[in-house]
C-alpha atoms as a PDB file:
ATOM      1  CA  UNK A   1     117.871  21.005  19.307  1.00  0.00           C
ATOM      2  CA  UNK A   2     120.828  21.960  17.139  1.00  0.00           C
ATOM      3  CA  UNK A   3     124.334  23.660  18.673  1.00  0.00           C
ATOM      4  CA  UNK A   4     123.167  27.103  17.643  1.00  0.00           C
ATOM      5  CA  UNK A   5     121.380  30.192  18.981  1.00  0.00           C
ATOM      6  CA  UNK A   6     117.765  29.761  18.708  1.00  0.00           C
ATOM      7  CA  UNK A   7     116.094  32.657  17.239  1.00  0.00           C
ATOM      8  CA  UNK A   8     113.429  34.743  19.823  1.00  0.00           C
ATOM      9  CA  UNK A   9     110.050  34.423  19.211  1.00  0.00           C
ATOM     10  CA  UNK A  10     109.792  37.914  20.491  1.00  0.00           C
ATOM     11  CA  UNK A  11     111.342  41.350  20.247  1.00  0.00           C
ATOM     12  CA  UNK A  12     114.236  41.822  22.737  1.00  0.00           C
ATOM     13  CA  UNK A  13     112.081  44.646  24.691  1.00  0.00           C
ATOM     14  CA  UNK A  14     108.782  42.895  24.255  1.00  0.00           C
ATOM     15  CA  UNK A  15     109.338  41.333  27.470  1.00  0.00           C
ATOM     16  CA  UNK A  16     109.163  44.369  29.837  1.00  0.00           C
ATOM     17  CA  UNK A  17     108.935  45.213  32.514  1.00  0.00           C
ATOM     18  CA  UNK A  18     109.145  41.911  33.542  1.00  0.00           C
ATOM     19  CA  UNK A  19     112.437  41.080  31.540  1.00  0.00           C
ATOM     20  CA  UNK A  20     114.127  44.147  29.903  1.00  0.00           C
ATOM     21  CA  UNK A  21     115.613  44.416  26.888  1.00  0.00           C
ATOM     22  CA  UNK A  22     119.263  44.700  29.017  1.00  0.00           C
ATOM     23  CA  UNK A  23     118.338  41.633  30.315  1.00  0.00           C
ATOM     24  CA  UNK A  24     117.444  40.087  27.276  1.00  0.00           C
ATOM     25  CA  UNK A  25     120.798  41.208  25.888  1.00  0.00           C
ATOM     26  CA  UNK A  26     122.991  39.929  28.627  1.00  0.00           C
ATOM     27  CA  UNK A  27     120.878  37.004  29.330  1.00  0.00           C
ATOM     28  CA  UNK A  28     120.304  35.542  25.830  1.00  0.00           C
ATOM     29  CA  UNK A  29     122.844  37.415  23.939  1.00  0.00           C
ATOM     30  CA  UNK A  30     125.599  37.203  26.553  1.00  0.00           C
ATOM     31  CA  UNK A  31     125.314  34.100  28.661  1.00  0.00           C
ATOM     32  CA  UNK A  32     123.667  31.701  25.845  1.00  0.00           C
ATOM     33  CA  UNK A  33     126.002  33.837  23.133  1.00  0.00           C
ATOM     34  CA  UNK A  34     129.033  32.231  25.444  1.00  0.00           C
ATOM     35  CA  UNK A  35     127.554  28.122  25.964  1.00  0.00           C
ATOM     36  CA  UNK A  36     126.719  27.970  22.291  1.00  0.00           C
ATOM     37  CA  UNK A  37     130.223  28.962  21.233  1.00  0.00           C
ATOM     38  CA  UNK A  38     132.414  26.913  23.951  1.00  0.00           C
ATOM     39  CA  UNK A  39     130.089  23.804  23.184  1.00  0.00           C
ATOM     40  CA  UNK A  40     130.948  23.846  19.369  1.00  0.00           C
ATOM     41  CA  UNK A  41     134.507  24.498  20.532  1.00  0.00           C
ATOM     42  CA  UNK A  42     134.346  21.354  23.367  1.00  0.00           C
ATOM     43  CA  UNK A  43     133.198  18.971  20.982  1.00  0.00           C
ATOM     44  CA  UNK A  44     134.838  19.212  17.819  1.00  0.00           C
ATOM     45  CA  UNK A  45     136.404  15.951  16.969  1.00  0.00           C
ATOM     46  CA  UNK A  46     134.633  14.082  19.567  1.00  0.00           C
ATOM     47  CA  UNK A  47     131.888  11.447  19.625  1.00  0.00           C
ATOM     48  CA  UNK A  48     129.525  14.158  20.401  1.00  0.00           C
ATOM     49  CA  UNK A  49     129.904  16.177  17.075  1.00  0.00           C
ATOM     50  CA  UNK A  50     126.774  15.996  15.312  1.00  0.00           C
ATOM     51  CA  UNK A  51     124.357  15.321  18.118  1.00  0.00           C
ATOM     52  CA  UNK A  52     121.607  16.770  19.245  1.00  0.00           C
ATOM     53  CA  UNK A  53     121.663  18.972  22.863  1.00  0.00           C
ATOM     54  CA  UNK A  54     119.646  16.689  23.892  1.00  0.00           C
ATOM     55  CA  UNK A  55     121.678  13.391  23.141  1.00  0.00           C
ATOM     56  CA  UNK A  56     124.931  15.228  24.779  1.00  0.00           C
ATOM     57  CA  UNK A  57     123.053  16.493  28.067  1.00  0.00           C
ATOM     58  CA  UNK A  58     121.673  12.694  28.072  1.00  0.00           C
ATOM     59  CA  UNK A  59     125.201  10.595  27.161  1.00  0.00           C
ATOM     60  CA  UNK A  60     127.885  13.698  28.471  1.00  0.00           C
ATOM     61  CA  UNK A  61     129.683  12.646  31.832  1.00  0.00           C
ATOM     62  CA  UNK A  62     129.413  15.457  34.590  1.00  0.00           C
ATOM     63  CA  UNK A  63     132.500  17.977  33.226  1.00  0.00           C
ATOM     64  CA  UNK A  64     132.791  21.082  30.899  1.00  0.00           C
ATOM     65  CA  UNK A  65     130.721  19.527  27.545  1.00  0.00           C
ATOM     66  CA  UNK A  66     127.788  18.530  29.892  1.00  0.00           C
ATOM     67  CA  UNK A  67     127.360  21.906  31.925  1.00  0.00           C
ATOM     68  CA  UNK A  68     127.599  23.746  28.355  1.00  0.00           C
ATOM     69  CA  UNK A  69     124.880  21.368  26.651  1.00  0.00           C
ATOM     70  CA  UNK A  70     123.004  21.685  29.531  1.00  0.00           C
ATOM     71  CA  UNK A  71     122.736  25.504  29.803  1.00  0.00           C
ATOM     72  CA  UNK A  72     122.097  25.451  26.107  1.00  0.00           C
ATOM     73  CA  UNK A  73     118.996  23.500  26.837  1.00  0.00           C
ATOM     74  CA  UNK A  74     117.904  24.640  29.392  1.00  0.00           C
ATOM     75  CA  UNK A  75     117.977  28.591  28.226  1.00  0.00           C
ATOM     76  CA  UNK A  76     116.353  27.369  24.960  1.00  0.00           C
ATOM     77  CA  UNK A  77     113.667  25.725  26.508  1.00  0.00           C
ATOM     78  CA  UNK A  78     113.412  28.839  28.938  1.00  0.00           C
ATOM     79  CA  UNK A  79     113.596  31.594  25.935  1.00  0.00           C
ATOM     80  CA  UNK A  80     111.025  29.736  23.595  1.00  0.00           C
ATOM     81  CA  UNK A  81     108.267  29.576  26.394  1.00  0.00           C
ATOM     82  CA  UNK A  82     107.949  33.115  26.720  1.00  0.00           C
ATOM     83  CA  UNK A  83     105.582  35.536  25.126  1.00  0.00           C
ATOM     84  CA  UNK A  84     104.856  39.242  26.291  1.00  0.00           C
ATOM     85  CA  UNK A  85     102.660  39.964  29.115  1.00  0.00           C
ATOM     86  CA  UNK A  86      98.790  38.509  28.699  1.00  0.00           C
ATOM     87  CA  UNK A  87      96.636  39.292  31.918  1.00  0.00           C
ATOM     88  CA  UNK A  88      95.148  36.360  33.096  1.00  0.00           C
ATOM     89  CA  UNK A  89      97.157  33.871  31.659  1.00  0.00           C
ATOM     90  CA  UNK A  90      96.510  30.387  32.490  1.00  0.00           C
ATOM     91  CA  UNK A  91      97.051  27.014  30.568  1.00  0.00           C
ATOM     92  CA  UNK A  92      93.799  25.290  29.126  1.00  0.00           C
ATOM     93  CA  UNK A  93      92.712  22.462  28.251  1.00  0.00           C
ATOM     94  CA  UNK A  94      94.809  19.174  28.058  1.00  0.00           C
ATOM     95  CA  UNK A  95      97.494  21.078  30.103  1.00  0.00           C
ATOM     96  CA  UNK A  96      94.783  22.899  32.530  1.00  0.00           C
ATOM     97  CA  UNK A  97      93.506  19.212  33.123  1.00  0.00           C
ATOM     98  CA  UNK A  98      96.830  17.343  33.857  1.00  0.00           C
ATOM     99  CA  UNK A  99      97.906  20.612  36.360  1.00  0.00           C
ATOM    100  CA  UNK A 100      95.044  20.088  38.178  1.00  0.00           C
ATOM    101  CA  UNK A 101      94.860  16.567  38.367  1.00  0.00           C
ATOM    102  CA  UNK A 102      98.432  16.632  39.996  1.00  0.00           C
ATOM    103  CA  UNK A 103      98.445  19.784  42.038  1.00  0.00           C
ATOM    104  CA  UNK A 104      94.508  20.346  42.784  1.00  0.00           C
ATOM    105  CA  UNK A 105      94.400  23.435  41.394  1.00  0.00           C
ATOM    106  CA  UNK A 106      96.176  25.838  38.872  1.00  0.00           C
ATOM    107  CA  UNK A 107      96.364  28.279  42.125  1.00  0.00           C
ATOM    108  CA  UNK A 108      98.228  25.620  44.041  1.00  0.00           C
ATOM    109  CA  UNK A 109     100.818  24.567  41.391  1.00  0.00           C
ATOM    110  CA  UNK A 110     102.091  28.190  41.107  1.00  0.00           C
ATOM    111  CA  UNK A 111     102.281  28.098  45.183  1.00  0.00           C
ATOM    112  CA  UNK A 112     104.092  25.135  44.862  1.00  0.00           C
ATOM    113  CA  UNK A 113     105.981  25.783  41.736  1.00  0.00           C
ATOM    114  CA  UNK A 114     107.006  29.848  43.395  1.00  0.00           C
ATOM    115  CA  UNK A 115     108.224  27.996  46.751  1.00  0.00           C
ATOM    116  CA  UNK A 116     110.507  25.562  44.387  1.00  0.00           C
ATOM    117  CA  UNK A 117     111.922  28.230  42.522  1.00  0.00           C
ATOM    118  CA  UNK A 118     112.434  30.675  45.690  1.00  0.00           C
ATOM    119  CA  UNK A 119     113.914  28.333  47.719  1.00  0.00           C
ATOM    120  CA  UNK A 120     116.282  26.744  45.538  1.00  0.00           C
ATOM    121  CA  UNK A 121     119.453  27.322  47.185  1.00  0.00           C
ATOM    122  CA  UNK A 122     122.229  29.178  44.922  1.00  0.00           C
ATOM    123  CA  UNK A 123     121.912  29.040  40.523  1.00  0.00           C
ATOM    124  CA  UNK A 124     119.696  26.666  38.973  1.00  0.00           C
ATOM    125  CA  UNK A 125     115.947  25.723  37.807  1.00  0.00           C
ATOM    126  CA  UNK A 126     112.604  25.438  39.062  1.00  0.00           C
ATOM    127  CA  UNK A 127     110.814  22.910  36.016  1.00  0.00           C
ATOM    128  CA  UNK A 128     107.135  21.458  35.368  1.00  0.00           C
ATOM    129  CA  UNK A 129     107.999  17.644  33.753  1.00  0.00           C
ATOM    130  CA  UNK A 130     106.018  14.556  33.196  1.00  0.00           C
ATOM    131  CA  UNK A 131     107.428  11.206  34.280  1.00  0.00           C
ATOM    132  CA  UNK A 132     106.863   8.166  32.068  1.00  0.00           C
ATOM    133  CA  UNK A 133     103.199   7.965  33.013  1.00  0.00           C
ATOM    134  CA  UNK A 134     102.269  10.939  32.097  1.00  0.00           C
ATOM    135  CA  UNK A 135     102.204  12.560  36.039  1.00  0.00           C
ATOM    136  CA  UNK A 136     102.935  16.005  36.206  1.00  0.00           C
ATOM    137  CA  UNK A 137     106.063  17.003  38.832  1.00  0.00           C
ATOM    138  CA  UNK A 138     107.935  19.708  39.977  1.00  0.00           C
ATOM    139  CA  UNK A 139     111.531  19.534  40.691  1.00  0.00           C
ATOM    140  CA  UNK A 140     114.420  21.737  41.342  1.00  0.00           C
ATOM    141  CA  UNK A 141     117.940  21.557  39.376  1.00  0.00           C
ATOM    142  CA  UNK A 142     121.133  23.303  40.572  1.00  0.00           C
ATOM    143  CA  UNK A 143     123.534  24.448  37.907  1.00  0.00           C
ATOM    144  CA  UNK A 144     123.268  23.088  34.468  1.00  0.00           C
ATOM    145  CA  UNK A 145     121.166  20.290  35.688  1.00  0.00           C
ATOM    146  CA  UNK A 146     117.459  19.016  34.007  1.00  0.00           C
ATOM    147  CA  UNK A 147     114.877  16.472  33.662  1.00  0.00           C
ATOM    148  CA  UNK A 148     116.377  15.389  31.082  1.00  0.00           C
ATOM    149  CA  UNK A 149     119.022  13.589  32.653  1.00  0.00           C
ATOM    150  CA  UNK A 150     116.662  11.788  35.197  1.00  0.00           C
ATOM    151  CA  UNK A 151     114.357  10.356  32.454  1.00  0.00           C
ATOM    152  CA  UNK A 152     111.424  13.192  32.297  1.00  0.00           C
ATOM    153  CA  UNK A 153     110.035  14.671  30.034  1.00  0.00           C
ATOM    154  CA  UNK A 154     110.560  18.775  30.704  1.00  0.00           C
ATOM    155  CA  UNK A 155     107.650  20.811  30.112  1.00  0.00           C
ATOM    156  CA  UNK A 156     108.291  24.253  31.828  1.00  0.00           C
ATOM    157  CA  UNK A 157     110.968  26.044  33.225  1.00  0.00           C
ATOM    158  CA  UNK A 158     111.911  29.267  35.039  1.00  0.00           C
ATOM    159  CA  UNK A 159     115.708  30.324  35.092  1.00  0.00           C
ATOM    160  CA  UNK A 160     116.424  31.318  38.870  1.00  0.00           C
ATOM    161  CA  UNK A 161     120.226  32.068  38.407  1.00  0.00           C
ATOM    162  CA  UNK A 162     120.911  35.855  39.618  1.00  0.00           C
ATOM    163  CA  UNK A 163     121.725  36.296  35.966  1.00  0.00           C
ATOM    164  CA  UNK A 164     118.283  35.961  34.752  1.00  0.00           C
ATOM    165  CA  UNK A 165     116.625  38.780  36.865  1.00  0.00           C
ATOM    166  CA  UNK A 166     119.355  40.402  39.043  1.00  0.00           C
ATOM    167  CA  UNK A 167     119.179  43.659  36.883  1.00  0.00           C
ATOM    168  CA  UNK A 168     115.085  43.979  37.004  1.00  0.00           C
ATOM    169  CA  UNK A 169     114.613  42.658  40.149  1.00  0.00           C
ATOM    170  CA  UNK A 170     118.390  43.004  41.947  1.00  0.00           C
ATOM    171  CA  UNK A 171     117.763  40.146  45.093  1.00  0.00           C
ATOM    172  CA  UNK A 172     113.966  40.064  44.448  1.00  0.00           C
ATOM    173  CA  UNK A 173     113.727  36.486  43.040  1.00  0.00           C
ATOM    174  CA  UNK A 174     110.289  36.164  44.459  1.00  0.00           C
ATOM    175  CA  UNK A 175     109.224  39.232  42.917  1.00  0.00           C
ATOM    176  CA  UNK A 176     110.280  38.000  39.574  1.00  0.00           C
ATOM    177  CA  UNK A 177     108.824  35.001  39.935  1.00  0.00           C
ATOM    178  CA  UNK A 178     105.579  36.559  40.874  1.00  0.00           C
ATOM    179  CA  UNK A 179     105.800  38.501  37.577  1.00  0.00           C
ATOM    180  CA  UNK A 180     106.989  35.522  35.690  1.00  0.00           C
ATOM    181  CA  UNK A 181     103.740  34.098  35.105  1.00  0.00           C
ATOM    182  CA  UNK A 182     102.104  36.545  32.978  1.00  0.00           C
ATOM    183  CA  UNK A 183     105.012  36.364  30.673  1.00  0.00           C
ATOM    184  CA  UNK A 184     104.370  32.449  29.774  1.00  0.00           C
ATOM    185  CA  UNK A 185     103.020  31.134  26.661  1.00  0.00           C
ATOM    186  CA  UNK A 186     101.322  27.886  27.392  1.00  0.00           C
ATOM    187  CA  UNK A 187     100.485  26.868  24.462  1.00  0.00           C
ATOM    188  CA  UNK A 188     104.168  26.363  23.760  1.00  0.00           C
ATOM    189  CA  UNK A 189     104.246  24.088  27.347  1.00  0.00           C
ATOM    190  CA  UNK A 190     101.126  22.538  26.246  1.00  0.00           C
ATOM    191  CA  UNK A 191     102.602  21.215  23.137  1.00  0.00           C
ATOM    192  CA  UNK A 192     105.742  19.940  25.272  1.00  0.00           C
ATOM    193  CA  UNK A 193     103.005  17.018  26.922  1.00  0.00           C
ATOM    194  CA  UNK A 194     103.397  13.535  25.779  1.00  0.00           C
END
C-alpha cells in the first residue's frame, strides 16, 4: 500500500443509506484526505520514505508517523471492502468454511464480531484476522491500532470511530453495525486469506 489516497471502488452515494455520500465525503475525503497528507509530510527525509504503509505501521515506534500510517491502513483496508447493499450477503466458499470452522456458524461470528465492535470502548476497530496457522480471530484495536502490528494477517474490518457513522446513525453504533453487513464485499475479504 502506497502513501496515497486509494481510489473507491464505488460511487460516493452508492453506499446509502447505510453510509451516505456526506459520510463518504467527510469520512474518506476528510479524515483519510488529512492522514495521507501529514504522513508524506512526517516522513520526508526519514528512514521511512519510500516504504510501504505496511512496513511503517510494522517498524514505526508508537508517536505521530505510526498513528498516521496506521489510520491510512486501516481506512484503506476498510474503504476497499465495501460494495453497495446485496441482500443476503454472506461469504462462500474457502472463507464460508474457515468462519465456520472457527466460530460454528456464519450467524455466530456476526454475534460475536457485532458484540466486539459495540463494545469497544471509545475510537477504534472491530477486525476478522488469521494468525500464522491459518485460525480465524476476532480482535478489537483502539485508535490507530491493527493486526498488523501483532503478527496477523487482517482480513476484515469495521471502522467504529464516531466519525465513521455519527452522521447516519448519530450514537447508534449498533444500528450501523447491524446495517454494516449488507454493505461487505467478501470476495474482496476472501482474497485477503493466506
Amino acid at each position: 500500500m502506497e502513501i496515497k489516497m486509494p481510489t473507491l471502488p464505488y460511487a460516493p452515494d452508492a453506499l446509502a443509506p447505510v453510509i451516505s455520500n456526506k459520510t463518504i465525503d467527510f469520512h474518506y475525503g476528510k479524515h483519510l484526505q488529512g492522514y495521507v497528507n501529514t504522513l508524506a509530510k512526517l516522513i520526508e527525509g526519514t528512514a521511512f520514505a519510500g516504504k510501504s504503509v505496511e512496513d511503517i505501521v510494522r517498524e514505526a515506534p508508537d508517536g505521530p508517523v505510526f498513528n498516521n500510517a496506521g489510520q491510512i491502513f486501516n481506512h484503506t483496508f476498510y474503504f476497499m471492502q465495501l460494495q453497495p447493499a446485496t441482500a443476503d450477503n454472506k461469504p462462500q466458499g474457502r472463507l464460508a468454511e474457515a468462519i465456520n470452522a472457527a466460530f460454528g456458524s456464519f450467524e455466530e461470528f456476526k454475534t460475536q464480531f457485532a458484540q466486539a465492535a459495540t463494545t469497544l470502548f471509545g475510537s477504534g476497530w472491530a477486525w476478522l484476522s488469521q494468525d500464522a496457522n491459518g485460525k480465524l480471530l476476532i480482535t478489537k484495536e483502539t485508535n490507530a491500532n491493527c493486526p498488523l502490528r501483532n503478527g496477523l494477517n487482517p482480513l476484515f474490518v469495521i471502522d467504529v470511530w464516531e466519525h465513521a457513522y455519527y452522521i447516519d446513525y448519530q450514537n447508534r453504533r449498533a444500528d450501523y453495525v447491524a446495517d454494516f453487513w449488507n454493505l461487505v464485499n467478501w470476495n474482496v475479504v476472501a482474497e485477503r486469506l493466506k
